[in-house]
C-alpha atoms as a PDB file:
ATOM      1  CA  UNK A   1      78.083  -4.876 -51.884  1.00  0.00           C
ATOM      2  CA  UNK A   2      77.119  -5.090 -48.131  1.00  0.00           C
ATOM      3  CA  UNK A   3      76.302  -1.959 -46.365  1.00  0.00           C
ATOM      4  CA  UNK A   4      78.347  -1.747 -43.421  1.00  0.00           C
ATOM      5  CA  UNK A   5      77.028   0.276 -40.184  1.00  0.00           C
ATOM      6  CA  UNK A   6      79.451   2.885 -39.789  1.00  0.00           C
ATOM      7  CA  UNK A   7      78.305   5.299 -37.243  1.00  0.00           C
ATOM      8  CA  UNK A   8      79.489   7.848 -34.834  1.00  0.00           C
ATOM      9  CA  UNK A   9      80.241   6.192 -32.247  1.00  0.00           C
ATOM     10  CA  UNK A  10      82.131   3.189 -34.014  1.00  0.00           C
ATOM     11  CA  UNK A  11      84.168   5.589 -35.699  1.00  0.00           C
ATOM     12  CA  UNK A  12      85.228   7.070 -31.816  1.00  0.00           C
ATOM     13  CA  UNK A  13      85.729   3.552 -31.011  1.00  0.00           C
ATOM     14  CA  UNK A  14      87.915   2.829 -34.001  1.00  0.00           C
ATOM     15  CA  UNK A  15      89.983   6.190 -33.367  1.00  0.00           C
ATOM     16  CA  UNK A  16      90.442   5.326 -29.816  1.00  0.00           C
ATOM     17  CA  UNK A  17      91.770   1.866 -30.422  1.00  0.00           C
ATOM     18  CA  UNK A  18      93.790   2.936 -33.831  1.00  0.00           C
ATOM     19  CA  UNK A  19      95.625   6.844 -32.532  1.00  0.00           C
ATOM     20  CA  UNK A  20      98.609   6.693 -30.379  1.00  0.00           C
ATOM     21  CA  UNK A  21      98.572   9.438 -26.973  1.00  0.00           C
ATOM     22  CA  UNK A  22     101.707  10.389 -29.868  1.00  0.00           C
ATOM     23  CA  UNK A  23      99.439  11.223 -32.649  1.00  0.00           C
ATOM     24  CA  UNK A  24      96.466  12.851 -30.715  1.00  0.00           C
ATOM     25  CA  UNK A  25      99.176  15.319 -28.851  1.00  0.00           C
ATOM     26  CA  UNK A  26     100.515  16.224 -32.264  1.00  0.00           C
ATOM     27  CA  UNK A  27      97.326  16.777 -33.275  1.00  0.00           C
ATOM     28  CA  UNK A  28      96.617  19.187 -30.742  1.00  0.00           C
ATOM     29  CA  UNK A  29      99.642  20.509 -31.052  1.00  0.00           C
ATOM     30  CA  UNK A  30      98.930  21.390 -34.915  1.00  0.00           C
ATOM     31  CA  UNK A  31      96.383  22.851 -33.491  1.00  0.00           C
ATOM     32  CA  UNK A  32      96.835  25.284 -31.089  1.00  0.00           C
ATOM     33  CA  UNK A  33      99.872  26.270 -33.238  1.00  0.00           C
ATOM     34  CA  UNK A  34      97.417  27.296 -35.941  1.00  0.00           C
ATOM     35  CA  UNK A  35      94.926  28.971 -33.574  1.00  0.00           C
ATOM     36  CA  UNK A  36      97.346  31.101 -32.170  1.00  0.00           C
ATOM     37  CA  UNK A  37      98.942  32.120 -35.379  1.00  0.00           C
ATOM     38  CA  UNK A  38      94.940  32.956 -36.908  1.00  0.00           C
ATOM     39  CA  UNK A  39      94.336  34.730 -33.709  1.00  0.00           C
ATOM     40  CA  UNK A  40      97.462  36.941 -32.924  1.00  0.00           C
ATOM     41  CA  UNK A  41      99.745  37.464 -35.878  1.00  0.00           C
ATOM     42  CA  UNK A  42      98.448  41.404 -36.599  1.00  0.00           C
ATOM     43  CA  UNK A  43     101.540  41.871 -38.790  1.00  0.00           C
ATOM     44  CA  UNK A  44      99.110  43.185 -41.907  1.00  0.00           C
ATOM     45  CA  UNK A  45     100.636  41.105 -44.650  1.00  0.00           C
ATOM     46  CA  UNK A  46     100.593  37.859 -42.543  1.00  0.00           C
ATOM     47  CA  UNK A  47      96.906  38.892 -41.239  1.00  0.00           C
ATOM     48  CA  UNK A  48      95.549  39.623 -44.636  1.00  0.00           C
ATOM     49  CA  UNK A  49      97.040  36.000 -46.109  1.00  0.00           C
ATOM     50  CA  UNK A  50      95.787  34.518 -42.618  1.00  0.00           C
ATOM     51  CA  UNK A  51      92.349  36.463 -43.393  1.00  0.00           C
ATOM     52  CA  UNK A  52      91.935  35.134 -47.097  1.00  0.00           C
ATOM     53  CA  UNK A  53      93.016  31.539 -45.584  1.00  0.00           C
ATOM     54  CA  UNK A  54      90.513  31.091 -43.600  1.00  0.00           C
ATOM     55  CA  UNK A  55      87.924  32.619 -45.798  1.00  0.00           C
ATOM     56  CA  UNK A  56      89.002  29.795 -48.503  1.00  0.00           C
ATOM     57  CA  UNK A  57      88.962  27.115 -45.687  1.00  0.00           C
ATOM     58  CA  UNK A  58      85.290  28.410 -45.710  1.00  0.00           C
ATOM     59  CA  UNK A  59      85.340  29.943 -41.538  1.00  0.00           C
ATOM     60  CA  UNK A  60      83.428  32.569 -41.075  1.00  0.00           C
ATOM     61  CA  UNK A  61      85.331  35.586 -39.515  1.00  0.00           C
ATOM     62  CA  UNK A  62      83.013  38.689 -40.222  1.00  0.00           C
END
């Protein structure tokens, strides 16, 4: 099996040639809709499933 040099900086080269300006703003878009939703839903039902979320997605909140 040949070892192939697959480093940082090919694999921004690779995603620069291979993602559409589509797909990155759709990405970002994800995003930011997920930030704000982790950062200002306060309703307490939604906050404590937001809460244990992002506990199991293994951020550190507290």
């Amino acid at each position: 099996m040949a070892a192939t040099n697959d480093t940082v900086h090919r694999r921004i080269e690779r995603a620069r040639i291979e993602l559409t300006s589509a797909r990155v703003a759709a990405g970002l878009a994800v995003i930011a809709a997920l930030g704000f939703t982790l950062l200002f839903v306060q309703e307490p039902t939604a906050h404590d499933a937001l809460h244990n979320f992002r506990h199991a997605a293994g951020i550190t909140c507290h």
